[in-house]
C-alpha atoms as a PDB file:
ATOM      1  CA  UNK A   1       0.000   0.000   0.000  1.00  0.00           C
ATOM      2  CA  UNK A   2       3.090   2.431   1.134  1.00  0.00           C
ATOM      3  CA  UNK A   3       5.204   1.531  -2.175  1.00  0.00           C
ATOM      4  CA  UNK A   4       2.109   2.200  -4.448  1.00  0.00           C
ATOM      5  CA  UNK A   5       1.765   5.952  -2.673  1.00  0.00           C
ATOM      6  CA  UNK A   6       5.155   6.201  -3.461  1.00  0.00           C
ATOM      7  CA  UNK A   7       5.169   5.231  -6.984  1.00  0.00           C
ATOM      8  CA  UNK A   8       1.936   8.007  -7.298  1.00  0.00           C
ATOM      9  CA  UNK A   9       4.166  10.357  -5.912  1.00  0.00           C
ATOM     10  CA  UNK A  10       6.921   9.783  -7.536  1.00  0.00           C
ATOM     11  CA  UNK A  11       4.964  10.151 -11.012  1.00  0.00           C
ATOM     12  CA  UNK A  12       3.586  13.195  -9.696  1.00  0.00           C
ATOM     13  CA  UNK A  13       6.879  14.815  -9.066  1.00  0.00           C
ATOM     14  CA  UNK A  14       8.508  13.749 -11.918  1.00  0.00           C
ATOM     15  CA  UNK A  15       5.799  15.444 -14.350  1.00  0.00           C
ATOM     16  CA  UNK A  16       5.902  18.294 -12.298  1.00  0.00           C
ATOM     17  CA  UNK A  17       9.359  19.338 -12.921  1.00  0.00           C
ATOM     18  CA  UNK A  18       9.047  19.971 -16.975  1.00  0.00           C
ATOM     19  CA  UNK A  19       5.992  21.712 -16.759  1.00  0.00           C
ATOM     20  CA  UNK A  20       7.381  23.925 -13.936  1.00  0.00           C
ATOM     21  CA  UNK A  21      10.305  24.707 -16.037  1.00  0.00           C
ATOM     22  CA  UNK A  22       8.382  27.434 -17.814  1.00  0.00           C
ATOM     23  CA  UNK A  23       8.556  30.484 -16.104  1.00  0.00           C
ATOM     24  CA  UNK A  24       5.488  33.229 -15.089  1.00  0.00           C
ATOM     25  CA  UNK A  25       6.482  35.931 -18.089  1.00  0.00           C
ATOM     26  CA  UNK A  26       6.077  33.021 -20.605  1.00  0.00           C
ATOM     27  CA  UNK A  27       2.965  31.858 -18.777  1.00  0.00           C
ATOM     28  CA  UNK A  28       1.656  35.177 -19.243  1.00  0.00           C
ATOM     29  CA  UNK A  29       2.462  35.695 -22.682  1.00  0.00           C
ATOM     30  CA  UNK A  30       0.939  32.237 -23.766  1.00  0.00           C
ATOM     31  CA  UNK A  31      -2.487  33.632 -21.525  1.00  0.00           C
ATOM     32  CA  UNK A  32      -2.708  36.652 -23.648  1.00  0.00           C
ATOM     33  CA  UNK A  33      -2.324  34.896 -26.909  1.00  0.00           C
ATOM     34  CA  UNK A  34      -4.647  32.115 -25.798  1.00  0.00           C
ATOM     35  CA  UNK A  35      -7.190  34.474 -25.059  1.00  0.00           C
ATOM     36  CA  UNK A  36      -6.917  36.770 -28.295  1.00  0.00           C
ATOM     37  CA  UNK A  37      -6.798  33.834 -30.355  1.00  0.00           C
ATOM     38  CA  UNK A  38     -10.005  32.321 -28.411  1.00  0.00           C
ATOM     39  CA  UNK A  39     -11.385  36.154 -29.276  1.00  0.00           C
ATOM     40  CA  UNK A  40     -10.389  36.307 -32.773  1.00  0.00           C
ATOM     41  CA  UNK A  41     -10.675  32.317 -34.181  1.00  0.00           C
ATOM     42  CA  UNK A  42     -13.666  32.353 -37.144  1.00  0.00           C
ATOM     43  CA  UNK A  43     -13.509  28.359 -36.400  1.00  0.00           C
ATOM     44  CA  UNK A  44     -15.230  26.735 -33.355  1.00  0.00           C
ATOM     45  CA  UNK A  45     -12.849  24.089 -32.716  1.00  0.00           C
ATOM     46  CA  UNK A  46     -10.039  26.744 -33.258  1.00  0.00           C
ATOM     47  CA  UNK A  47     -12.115  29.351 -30.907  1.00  0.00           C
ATOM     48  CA  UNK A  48     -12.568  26.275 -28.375  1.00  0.00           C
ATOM     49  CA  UNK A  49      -8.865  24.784 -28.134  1.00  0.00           C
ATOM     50  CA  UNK A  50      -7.629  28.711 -27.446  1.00  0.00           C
ATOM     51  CA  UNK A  51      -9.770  28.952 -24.566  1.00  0.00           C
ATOM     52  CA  UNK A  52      -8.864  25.487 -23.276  1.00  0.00           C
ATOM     53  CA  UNK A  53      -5.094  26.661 -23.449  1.00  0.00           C
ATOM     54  CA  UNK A  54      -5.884  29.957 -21.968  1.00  0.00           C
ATOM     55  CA  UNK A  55      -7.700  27.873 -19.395  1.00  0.00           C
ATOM     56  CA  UNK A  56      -4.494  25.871 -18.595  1.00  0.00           C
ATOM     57  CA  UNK A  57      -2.499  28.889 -18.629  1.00  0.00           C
ATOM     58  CA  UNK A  58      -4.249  30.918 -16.033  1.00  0.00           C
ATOM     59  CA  UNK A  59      -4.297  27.965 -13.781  1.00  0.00           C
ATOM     60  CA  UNK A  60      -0.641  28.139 -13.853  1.00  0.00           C
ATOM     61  CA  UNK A  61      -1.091  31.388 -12.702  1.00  0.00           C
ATOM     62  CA  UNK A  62      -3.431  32.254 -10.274  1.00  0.00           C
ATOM     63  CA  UNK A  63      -1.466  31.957  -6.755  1.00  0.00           C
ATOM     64  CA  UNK A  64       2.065  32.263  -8.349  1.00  0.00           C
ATOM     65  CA  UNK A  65       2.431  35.617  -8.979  1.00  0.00           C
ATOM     66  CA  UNK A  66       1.292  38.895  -7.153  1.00  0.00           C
ATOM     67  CA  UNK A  67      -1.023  41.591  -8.391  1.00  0.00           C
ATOM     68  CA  UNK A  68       1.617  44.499  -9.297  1.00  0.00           C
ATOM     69  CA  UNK A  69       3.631  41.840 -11.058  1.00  0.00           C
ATOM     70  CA  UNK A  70       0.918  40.281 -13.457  1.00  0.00           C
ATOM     71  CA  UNK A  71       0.014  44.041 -14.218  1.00  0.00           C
ATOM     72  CA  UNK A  72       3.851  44.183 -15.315  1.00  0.00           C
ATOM     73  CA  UNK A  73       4.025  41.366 -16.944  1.00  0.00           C
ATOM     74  CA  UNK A  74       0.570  41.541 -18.974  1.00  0.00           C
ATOM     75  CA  UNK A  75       1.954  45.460 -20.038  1.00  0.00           C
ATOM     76  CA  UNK A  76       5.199  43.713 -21.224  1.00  0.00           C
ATOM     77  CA  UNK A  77       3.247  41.173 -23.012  1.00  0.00           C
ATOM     78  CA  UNK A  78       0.339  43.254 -23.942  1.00  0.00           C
ATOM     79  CA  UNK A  79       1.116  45.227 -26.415  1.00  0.00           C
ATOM     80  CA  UNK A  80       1.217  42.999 -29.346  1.00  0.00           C
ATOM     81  CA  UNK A  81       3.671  40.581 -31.740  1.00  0.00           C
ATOM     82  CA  UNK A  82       3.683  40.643 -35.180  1.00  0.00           C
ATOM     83  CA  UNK A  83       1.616  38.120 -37.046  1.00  0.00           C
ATOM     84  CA  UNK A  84       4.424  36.353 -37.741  1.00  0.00           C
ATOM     85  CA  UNK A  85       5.726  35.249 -34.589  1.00  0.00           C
ATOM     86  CA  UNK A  86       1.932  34.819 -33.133  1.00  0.00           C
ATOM     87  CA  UNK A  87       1.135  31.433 -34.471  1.00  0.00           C
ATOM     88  CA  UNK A  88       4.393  29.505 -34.220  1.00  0.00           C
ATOM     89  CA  UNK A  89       4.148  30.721 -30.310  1.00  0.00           C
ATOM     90  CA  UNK A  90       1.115  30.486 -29.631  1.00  0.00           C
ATOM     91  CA  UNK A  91       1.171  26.572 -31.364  1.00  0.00           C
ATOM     92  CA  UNK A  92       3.916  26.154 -29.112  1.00  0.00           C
ATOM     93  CA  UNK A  93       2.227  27.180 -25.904  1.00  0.00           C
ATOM     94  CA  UNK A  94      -0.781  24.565 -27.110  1.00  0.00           C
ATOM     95  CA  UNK A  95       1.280  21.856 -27.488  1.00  0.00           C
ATOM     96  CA  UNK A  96       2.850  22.712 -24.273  1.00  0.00           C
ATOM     97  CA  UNK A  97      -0.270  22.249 -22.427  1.00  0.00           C
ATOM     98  CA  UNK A  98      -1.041  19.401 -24.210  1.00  0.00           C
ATOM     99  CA  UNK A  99       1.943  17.685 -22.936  1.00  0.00           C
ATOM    100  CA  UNK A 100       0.872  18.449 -19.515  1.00  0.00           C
ATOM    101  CA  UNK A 101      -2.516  17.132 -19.598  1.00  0.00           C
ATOM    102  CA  UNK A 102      -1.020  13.764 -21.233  1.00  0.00           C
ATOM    103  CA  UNK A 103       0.891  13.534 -18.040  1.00  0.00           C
ATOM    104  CA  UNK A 104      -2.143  14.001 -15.876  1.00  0.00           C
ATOM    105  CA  UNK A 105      -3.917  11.754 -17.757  1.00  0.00           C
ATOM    106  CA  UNK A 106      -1.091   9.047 -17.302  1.00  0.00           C
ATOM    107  CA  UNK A 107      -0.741   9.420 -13.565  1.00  0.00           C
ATOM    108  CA  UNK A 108      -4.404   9.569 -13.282  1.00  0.00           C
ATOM    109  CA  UNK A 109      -4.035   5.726 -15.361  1.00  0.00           C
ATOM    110  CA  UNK A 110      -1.521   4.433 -12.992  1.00  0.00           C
ATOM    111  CA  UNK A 111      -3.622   5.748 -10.082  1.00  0.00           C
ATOM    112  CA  UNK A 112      -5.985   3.411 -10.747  1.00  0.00           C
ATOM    113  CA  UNK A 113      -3.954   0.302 -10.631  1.00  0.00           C
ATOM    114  CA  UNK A 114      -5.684  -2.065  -8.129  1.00  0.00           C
ATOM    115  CA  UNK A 115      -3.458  -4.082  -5.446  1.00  0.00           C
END
């Protein structure tokens, strides 16, 4: 029973550490993207998987970072990219989250495993 809560927690702590690796000013700047592409996508599935990443990204937020420096960080962040850069970023921040909720998912597998 001990070694199995020790296997859980040792999945848990080794996703943790890549998805940590990103730090709060590239949190932010994936939000604001997320959310402007959720705002500006023509497509539903495009307009949904936005908000889903924008969802994941101000979970990793909320708690980490205080008031006066998300204000900061949003005005760095805020005032635009060109075009150009937007997509290959933002595509990058989605497949970012989508690596994190394929390691949720697997722990969540092996957290079922009876004995």
């Amino acid at each position: 029973m001990k070694l199995r809560h020790f296997g859980i927690g040792a999945v848990v702590l080794s996703m943790s550490a890549p998805v940590q690796a990103q730090g709060i000013n590239e949190d932010v700047r994936c939000f604001l993207l997320s959310t402007g592409f959720a705002r500006a996508a023509k497509a539903e599935d495009s307009r949904r998987a936005s908000a889903l990443t924008g969802a994941f990204y101000l979970g990793r937020l909320d708690g980490r970072i205080s008031r006066p420096a998300l204000i900061a960080a949003i005005r760095r962040h805020g005032s635009g990219m060109p075009t150009s850069q937007a997509a290959p970023i933002m595509r990058a921040c989605a497949a970012r989250a989508g690596v994190a909720e394929g390691q949720i998912e697997a722990a969540a597998k092996q957290a079922k495993i009876p004995g």
